[in-house]
Protein backbone atom coordinates (compact mmCIF):
# COMPACT_ATOMS: atom_id res chain seq x y z
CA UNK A 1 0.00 0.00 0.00
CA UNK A 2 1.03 3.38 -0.43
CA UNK A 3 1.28 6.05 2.19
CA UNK A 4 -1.27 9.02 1.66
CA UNK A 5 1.42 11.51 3.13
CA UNK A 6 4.33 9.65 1.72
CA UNK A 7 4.63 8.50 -1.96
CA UNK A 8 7.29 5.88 -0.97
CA UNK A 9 5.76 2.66 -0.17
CA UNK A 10 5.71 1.43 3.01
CA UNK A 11 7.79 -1.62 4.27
CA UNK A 12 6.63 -4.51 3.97
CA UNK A 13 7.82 -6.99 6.36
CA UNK A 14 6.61 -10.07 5.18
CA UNK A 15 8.33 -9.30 2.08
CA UNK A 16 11.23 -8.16 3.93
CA UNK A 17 11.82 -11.45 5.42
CA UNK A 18 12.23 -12.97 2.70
CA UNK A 19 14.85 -10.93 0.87
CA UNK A 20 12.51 -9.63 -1.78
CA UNK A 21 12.41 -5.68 -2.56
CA UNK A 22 8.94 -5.13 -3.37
CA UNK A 23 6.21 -7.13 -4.55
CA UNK A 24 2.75 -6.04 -6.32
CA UNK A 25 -0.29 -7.59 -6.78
CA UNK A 26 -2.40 -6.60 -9.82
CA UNK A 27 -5.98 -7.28 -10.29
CA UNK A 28 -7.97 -8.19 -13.82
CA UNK A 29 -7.38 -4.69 -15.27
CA UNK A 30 -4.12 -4.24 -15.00
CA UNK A 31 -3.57 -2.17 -11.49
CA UNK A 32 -0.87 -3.12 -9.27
CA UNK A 33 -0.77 -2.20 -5.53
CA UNK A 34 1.87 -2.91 -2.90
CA UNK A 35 1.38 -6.31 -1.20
CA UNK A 36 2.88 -9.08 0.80
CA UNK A 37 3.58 -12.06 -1.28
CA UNK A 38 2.85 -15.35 -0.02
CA UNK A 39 2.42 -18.80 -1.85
CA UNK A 40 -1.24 -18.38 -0.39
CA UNK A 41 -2.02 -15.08 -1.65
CA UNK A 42 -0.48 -16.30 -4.81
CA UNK A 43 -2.79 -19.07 -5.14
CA UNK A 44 -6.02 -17.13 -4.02
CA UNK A 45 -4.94 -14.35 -6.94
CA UNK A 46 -8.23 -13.79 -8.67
CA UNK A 47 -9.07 -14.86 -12.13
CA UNK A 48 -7.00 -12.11 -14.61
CA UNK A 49 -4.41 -11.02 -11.82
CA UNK A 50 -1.08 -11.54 -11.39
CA UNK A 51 2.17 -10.82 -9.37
CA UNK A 52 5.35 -8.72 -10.09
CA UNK A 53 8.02 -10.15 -7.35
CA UNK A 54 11.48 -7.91 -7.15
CA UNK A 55 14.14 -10.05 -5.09
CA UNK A 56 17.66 -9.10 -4.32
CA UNK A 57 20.02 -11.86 -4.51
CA UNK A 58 22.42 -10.83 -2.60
CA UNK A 59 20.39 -11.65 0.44
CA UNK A 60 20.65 -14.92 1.80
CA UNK A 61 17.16 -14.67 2.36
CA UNK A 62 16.02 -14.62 -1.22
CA UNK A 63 18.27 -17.38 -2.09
CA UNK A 64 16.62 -19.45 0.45
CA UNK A 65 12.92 -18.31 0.05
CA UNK A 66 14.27 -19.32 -3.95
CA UNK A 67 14.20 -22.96 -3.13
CA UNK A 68 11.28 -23.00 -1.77
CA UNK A 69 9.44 -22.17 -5.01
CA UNK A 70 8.33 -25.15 -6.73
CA UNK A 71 7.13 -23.77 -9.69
CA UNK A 72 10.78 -22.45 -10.57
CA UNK A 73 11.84 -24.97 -13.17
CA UNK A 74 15.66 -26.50 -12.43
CA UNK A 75 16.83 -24.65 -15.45
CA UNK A 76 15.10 -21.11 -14.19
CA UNK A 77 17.11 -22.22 -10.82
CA UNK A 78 20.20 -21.92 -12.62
CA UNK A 79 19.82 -19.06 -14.41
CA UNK A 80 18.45 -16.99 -11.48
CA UNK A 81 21.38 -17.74 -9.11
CA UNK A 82 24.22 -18.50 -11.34
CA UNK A 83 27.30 -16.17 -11.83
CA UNK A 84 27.33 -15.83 -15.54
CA UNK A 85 26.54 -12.61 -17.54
CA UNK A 86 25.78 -14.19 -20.80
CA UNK A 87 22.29 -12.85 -22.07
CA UNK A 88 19.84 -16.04 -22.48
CA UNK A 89 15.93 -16.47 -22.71
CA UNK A 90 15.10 -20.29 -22.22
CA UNK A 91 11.33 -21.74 -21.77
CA UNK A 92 11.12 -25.18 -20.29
CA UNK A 93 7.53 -26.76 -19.11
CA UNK A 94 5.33 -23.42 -19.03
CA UNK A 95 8.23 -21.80 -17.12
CA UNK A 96 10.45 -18.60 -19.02
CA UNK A 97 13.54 -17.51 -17.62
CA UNK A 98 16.17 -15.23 -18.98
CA UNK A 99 19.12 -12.68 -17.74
CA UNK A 100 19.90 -9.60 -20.11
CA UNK A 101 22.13 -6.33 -19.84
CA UNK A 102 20.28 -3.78 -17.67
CA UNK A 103 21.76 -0.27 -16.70
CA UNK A 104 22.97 0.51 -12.92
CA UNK A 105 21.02 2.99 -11.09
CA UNK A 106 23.14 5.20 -9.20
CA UNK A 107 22.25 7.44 -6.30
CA UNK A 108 21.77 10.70 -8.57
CA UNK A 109 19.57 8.50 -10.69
CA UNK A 110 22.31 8.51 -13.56
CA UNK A 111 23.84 5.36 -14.98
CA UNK A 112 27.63 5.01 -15.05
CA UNK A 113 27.76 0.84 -15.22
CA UNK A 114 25.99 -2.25 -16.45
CA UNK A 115 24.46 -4.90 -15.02
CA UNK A 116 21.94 -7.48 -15.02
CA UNK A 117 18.40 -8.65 -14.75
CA UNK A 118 17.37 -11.97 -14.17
CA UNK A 119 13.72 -12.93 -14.36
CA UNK A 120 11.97 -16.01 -14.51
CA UNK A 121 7.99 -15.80 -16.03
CA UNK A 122 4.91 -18.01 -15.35
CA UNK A 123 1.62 -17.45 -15.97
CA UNK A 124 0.64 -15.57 -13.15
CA UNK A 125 3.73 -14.43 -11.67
CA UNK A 126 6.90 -12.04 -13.08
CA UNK A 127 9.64 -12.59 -10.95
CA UNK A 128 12.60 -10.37 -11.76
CA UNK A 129 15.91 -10.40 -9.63
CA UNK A 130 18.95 -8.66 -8.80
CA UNK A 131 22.63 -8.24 -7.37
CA UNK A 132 22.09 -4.12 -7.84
CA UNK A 133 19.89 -1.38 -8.44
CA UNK A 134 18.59 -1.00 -11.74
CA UNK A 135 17.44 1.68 -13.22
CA UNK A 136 14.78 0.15 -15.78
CA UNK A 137 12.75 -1.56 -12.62
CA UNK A 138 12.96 1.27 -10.81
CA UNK A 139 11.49 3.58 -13.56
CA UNK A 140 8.57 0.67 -14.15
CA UNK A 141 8.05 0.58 -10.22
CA UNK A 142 7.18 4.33 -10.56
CA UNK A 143 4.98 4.33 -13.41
CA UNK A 144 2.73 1.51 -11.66
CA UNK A 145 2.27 3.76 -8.23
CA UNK A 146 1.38 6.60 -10.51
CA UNK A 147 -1.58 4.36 -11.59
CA UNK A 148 -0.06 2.74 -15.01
CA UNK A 149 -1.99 -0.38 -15.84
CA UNK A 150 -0.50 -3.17 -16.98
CA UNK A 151 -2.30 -6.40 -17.90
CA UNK A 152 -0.47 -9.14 -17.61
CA UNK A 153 3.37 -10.53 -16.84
CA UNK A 154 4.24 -10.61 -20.48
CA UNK A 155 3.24 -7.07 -21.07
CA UNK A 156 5.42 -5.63 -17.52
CA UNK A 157 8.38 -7.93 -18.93
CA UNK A 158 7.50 -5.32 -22.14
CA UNK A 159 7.73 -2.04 -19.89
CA UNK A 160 10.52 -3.48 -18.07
CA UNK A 161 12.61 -3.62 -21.54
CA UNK A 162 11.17 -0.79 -22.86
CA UNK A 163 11.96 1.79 -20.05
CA UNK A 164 15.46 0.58 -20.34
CA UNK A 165 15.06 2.09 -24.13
CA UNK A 166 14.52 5.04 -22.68
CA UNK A 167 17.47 5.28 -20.82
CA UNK A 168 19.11 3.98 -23.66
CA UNK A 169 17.62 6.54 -26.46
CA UNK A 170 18.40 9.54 -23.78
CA UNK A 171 22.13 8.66 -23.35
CA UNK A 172 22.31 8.17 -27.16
CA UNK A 173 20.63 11.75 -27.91
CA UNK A 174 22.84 13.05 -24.58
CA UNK A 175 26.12 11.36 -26.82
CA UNK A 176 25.30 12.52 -30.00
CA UNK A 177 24.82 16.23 -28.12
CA UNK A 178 28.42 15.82 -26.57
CA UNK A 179 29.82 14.63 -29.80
CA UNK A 180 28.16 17.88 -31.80
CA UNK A 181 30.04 20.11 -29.15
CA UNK A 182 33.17 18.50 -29.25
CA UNK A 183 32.90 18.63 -33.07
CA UNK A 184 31.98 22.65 -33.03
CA UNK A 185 35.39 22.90 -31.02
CA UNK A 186 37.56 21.09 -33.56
CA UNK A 187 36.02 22.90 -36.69
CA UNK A 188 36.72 26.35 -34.92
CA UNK A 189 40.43 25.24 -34.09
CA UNK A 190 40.31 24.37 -30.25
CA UNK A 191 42.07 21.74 -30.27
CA UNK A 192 43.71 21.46 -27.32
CA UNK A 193 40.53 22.03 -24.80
CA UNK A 194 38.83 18.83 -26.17
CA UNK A 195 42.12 17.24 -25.47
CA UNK A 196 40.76 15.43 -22.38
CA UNK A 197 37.28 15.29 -23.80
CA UNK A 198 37.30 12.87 -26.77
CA UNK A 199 38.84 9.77 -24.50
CA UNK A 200 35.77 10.41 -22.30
CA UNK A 201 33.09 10.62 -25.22
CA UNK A 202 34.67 7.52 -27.16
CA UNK A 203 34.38 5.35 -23.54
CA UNK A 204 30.84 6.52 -23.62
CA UNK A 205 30.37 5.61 -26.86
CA UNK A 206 31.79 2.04 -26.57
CA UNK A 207 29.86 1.41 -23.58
CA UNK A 208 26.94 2.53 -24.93
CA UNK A 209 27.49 0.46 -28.54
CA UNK A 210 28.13 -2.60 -26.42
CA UNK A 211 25.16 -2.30 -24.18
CA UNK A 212 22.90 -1.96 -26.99
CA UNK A 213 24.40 -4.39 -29.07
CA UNK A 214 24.33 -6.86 -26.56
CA UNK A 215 19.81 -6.20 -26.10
CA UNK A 216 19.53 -6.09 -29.91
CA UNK A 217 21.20 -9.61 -30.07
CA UNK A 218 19.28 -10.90 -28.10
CA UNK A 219 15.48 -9.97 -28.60
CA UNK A 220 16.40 -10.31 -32.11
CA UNK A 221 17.28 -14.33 -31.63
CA UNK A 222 14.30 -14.80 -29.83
CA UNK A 223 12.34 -13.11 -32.04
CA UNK A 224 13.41 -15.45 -34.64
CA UNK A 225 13.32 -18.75 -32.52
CA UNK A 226 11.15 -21.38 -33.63
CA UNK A 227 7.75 -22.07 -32.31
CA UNK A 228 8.58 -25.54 -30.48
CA UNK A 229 11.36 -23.48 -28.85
CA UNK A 230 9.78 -20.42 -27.40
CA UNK A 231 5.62 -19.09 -27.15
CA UNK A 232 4.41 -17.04 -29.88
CA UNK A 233 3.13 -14.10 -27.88
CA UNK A 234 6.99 -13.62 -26.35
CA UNK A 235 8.62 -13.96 -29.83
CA UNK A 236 5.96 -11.26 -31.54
CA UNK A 237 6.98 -9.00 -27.78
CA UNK A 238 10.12 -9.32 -28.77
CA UNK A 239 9.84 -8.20 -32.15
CA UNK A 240 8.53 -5.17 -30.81
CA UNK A 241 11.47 -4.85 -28.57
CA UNK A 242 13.95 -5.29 -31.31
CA UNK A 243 12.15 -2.97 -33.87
CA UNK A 244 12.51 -0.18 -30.99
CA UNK A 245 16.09 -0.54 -30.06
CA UNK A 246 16.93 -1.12 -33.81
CA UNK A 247 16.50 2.31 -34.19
CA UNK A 248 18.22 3.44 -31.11
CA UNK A 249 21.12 1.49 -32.01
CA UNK A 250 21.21 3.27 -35.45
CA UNK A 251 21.66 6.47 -33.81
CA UNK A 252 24.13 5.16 -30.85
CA UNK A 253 25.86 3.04 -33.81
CA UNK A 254 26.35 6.24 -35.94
CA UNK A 255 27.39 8.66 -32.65
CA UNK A 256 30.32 6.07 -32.49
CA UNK A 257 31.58 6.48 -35.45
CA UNK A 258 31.50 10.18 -35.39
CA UNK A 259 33.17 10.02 -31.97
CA UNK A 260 36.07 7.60 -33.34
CA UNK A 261 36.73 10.14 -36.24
CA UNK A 262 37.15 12.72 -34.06
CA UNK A 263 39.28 11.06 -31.48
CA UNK A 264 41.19 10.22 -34.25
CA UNK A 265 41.37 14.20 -35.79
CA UNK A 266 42.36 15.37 -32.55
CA UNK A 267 45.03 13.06 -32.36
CA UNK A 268 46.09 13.37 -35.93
CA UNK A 269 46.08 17.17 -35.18
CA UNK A 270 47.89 16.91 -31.66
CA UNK A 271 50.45 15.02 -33.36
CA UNK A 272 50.64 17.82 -36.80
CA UNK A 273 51.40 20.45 -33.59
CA UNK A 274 53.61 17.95 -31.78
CA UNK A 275 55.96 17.19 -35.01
CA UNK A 276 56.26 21.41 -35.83
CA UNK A 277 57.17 21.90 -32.41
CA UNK A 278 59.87 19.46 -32.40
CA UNK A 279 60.73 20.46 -36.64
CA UNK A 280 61.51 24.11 -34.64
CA UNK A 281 63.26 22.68 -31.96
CA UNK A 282 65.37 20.42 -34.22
CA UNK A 283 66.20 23.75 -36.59
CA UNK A 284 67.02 25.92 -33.74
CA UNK A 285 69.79 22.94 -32.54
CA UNK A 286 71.11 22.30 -35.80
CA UNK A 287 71.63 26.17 -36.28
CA UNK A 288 73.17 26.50 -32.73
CA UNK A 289 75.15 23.64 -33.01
CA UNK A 290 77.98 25.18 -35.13
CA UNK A 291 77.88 28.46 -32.90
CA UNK A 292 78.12 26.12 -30.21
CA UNK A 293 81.46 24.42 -31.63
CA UNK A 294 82.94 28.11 -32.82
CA UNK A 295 82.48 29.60 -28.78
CA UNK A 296 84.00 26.14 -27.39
CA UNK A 297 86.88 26.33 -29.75
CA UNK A 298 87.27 30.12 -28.80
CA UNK A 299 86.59 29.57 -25.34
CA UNK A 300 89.43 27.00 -24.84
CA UNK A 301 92.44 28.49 -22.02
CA UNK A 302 95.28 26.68 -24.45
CA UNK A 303 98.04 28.77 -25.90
CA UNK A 304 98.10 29.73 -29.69
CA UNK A 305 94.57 30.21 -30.24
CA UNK A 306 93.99 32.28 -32.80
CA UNK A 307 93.34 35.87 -32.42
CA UNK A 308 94.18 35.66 -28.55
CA UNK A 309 95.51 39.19 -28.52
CA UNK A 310 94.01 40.79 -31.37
CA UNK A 311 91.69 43.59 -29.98
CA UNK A 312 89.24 42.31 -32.57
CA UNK A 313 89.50 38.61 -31.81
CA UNK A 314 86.38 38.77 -29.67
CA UNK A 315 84.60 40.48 -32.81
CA UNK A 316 86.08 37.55 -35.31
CA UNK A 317 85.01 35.00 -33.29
CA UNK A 318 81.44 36.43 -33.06
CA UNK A 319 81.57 36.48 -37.04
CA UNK A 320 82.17 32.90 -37.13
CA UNK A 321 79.84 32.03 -35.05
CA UNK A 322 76.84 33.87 -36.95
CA UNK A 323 78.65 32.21 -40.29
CA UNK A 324 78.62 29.25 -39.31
CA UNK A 325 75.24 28.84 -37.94
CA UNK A 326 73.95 30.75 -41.42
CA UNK A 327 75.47 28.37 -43.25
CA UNK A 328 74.18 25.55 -41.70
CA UNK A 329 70.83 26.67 -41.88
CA UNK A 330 70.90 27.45 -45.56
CA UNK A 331 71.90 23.83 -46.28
CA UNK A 332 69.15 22.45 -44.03
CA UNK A 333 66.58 24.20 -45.67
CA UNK A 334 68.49 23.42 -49.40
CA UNK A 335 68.15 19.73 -48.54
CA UNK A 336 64.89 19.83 -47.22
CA UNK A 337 63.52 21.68 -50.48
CA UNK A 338 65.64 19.10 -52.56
CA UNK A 339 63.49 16.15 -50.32
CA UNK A 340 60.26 17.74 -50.92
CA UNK A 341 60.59 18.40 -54.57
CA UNK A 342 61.46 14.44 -54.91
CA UNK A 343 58.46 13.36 -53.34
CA UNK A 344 57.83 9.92 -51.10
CA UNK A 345 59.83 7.13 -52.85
């Protein structure tokens, strides 16, 4: 039930003991309220409700109140407590069960990580699990307190999925925004402040690719499953699912690629202003060098230098110096025209 004065929902110890997070109860048209879930009240569920059970399994609780639920299949066993991240949707004797890629809810309510949901799916009962807090439950919990209806465990697997694409369109709209800024920058020369930028954007962008790759993958082969293998009604769901984040990937797909191209034009341009500063820094030591020889000669405490006690040996030396480094110079850039003119070989 929900607190008049308080939109949070209120504890439910029942629940509580048994390591689950929430659990609703919906009638025949689709409303789900805050309730304790028992194998009673599941069994005295009215004709055209159903349950939505959220468990975390990192309670020992859950893992035990887990066992105790004979209408989990020994395959939907497995999947719900094993360690693997590999996304899988397997039906065995009326029973569906699955884990897929799922985005981390954070304190702020902003996504940084992934990780996963695991569900298992009966007729009258969506059980969904999990080691942390995700953001797509979270986002469905809401929308049923604010009165959503949903009709049946098939159709909240649906939302479940489908407010995930909406985290997942946002942060590809957000990327595609970050990577139209960065690309503003480079086209008006300011290099250097999206230095630290692009790194950022393309581990955004990979993250992001992945993520939705991974969904697409996924809905896609079960969408495409034959009958004997997996019910109708999920595969046409998941057709649904996959047309929707087909397009989203599109768009995440194609903010990629612009991000790679400009990671790599900022790097192809660091590098341009890397290789003049050191061409510079190069000239300015091959020019010095000879002056460098002429004042080490000069400088020397030895008897019989030259011009050791000429009033004017000070000024001859100084000569030399500026002729040899003009010299030097004048070849360098002779030999560099000469390279140029020849082209690559």
């Amino acid at each position: 039930m929900l607190d008049a004065a308080n939109p949070m929902p209120i504890i439910n110890n029942a629940n509580e003991a048994r390591g689950l997070v929430f659990a609703f109860q919906f009638d025949a048209q689709g409303v789900g309220m805050h309730a304790d879930f028992t194998d009673a009240a599941r069994a005295a569920t009215p004709h055209g409700g159903y349950w939505w059970v959220h468990a975390h399994l990192t309670d020992t609780r859950c893992r035990k109140w887990l066992a105790t639920q004979d209408w989990l299949t020994e395959e939907a066993h497995e999947i719900l407590l094993s360690q693997e991240t590999h996304d899988r949707i397997e039906h065995d004797e009326g029973v569906l069960a699955g884990v897929f890629v799922d985005a981390k809810l954070d304190f702020d309510g902003r996504d940084a990580e992934m990780a996963e949901l695991r569900f298992a799916m009966a007729d009258r009962i969506l059980l969904t699990c999990r080691r942390r807090s995700l953001l797509s439950v979270e986002n469905t919990r809401i929308s049923i307190e604010r009165g959503k209806r949903i009709e049946s465990p098939l159709e909240l697997f649906e939302e479940i999925v489908d407010r995930e694409a909406d985290f997942l369109a946002k942060a590809a709209s957000d990327l595609g925004h970050e990577v139209d800024a960065i690309e503003d920058k480079v086209m008006a020369g300011y290099i250097s402040d999206v230095r630290s930028e692009t790194p950022r954007m393309r581990r955004r962008a990979i993250k992001l690719h992945r993520q939705m790759s991974r969904l697409l993958v996924l809905f896609r082969r079960v969408e495409r499953a034959p009958a004997s293998r997996l019910p109708q009604d999920l595969r046409d769901a998941s057709g649904r699912i996959a047309q929707r984040l087909e397009s989203i990937y599109q768009e995440v797909h194609s903010a990629q690629d612009r991000a790679r191209l400009l990671q790599d034009e900022v790097s192809a341009s660091l590098a341009n202003e890397t290789n003049r500063q050191l061409y510079v820094l190069s000239m300015l030591t091959a020019v010095f060098l000879p002056a460098t020889l002429v004042t080490g000669f000069f400088g020397m405490n030895t008897k019989g230098l030259p011009h050791a006690e000429d009033d004017k040996g000070t000024l001859f030396a100084f000569a030399v110096m500026i002729a040899a480094a003009a010299i030097t110079y004048v070849l360098l850039r002779f030999a560099m025209r000469r390279g140029a003119s020849r082209g690559p070989t």
